[in-house]
Protein backbone atom coordinates (compact mmCIF):
# COMPACT_ATOMS: atom_id res chain seq x y z
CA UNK A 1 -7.35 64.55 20.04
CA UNK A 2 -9.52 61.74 18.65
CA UNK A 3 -9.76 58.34 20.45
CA UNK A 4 -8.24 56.05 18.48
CA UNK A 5 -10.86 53.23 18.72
CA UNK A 6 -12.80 55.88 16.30
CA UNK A 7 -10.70 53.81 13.19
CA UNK A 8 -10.71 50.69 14.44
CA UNK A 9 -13.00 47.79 12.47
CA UNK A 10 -13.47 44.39 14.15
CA UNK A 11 -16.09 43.39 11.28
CA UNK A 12 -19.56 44.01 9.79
CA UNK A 13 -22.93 43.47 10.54
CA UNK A 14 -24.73 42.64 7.02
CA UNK A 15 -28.01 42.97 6.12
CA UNK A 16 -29.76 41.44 3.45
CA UNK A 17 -33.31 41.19 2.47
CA UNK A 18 -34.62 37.48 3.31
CA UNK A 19 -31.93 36.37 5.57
CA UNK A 20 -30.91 36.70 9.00
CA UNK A 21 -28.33 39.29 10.01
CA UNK A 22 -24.36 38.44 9.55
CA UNK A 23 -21.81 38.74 11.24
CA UNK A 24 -18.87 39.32 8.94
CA UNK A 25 -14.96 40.43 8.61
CA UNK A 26 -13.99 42.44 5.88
CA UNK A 27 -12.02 40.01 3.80
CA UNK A 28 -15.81 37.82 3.72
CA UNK A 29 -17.80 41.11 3.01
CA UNK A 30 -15.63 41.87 0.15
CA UNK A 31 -15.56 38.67 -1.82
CA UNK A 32 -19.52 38.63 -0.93
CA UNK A 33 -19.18 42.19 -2.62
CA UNK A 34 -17.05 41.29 -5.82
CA UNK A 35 -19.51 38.09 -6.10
CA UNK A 36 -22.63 40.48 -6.75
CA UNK A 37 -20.61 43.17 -8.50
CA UNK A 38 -20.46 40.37 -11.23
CA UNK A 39 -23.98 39.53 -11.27
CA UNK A 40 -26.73 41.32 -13.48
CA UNK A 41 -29.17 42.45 -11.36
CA UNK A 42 -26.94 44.72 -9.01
CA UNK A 43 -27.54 48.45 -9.86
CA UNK A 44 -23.38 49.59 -9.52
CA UNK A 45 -23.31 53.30 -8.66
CA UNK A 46 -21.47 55.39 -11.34
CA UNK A 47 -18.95 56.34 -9.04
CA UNK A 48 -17.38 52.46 -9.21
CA UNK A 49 -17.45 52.49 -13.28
CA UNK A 50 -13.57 54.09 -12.71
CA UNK A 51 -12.59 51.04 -11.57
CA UNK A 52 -11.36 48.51 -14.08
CA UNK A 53 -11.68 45.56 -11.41
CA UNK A 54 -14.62 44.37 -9.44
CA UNK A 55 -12.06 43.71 -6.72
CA UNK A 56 -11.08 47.50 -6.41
CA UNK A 57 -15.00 48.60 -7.15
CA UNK A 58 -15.52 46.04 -3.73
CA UNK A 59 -13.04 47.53 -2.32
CA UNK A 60 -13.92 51.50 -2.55
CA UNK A 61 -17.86 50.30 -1.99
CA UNK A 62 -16.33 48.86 1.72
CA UNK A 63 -14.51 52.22 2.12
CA UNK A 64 -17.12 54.51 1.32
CA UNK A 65 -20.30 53.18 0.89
CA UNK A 66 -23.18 51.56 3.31
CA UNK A 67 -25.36 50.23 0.98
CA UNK A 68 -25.87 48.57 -2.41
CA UNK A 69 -29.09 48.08 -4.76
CA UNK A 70 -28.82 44.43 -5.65
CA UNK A 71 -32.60 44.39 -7.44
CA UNK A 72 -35.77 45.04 -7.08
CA UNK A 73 -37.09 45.05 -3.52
CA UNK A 74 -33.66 43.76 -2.93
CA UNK A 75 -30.91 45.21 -0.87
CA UNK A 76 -27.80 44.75 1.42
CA UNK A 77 -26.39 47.08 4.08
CA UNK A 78 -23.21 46.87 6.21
CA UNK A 79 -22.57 48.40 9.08
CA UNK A 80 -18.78 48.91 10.87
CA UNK A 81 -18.89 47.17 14.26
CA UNK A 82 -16.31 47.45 17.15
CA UNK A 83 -16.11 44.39 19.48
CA UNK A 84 -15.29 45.81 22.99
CA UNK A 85 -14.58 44.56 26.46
């Protein structure tokens, strides 16, 4: 039986080119999400064009997704941390 503490998020580590590495929960990693899902330069993977909202597009690139092109020599990268004791 699997250890619970397999499906448990306490936040995200995000990467992004030309800035220190965050520390971040999901509610902030999402809205940082939806705010480049509206800009220009970010590449959206074809998989998100079923989604009529940039909130659920955010959403399903959090559930499913690790990375996202955001532009030439550009990216950002999240990574599923679990704070233990």
């Amino acid at each position: 039986m699997p250890n619970s503490i397999m499906y448990q998020e306490d936040g995200y580590v995000v990467l992004e080119s030309n800035q220190p590495e965050q520390f971040m929960n999901a509610a902030e990693l999402k809205t940082k999400l939806v705010d480049l899902l509206l800009s220009e330069e970010v590449i959206i993977p074809r998989e998100l064009e079923q989604f009529n909202s940039q909130e659920l597009q955010a959403q399903h690139l959090l559930d499913n997704y690790f990375e996202l092109d955001i532009g030439a020599d550009k990216y950002l990268q999240w990574y599923v941390v679990r704070l233990e004791k």
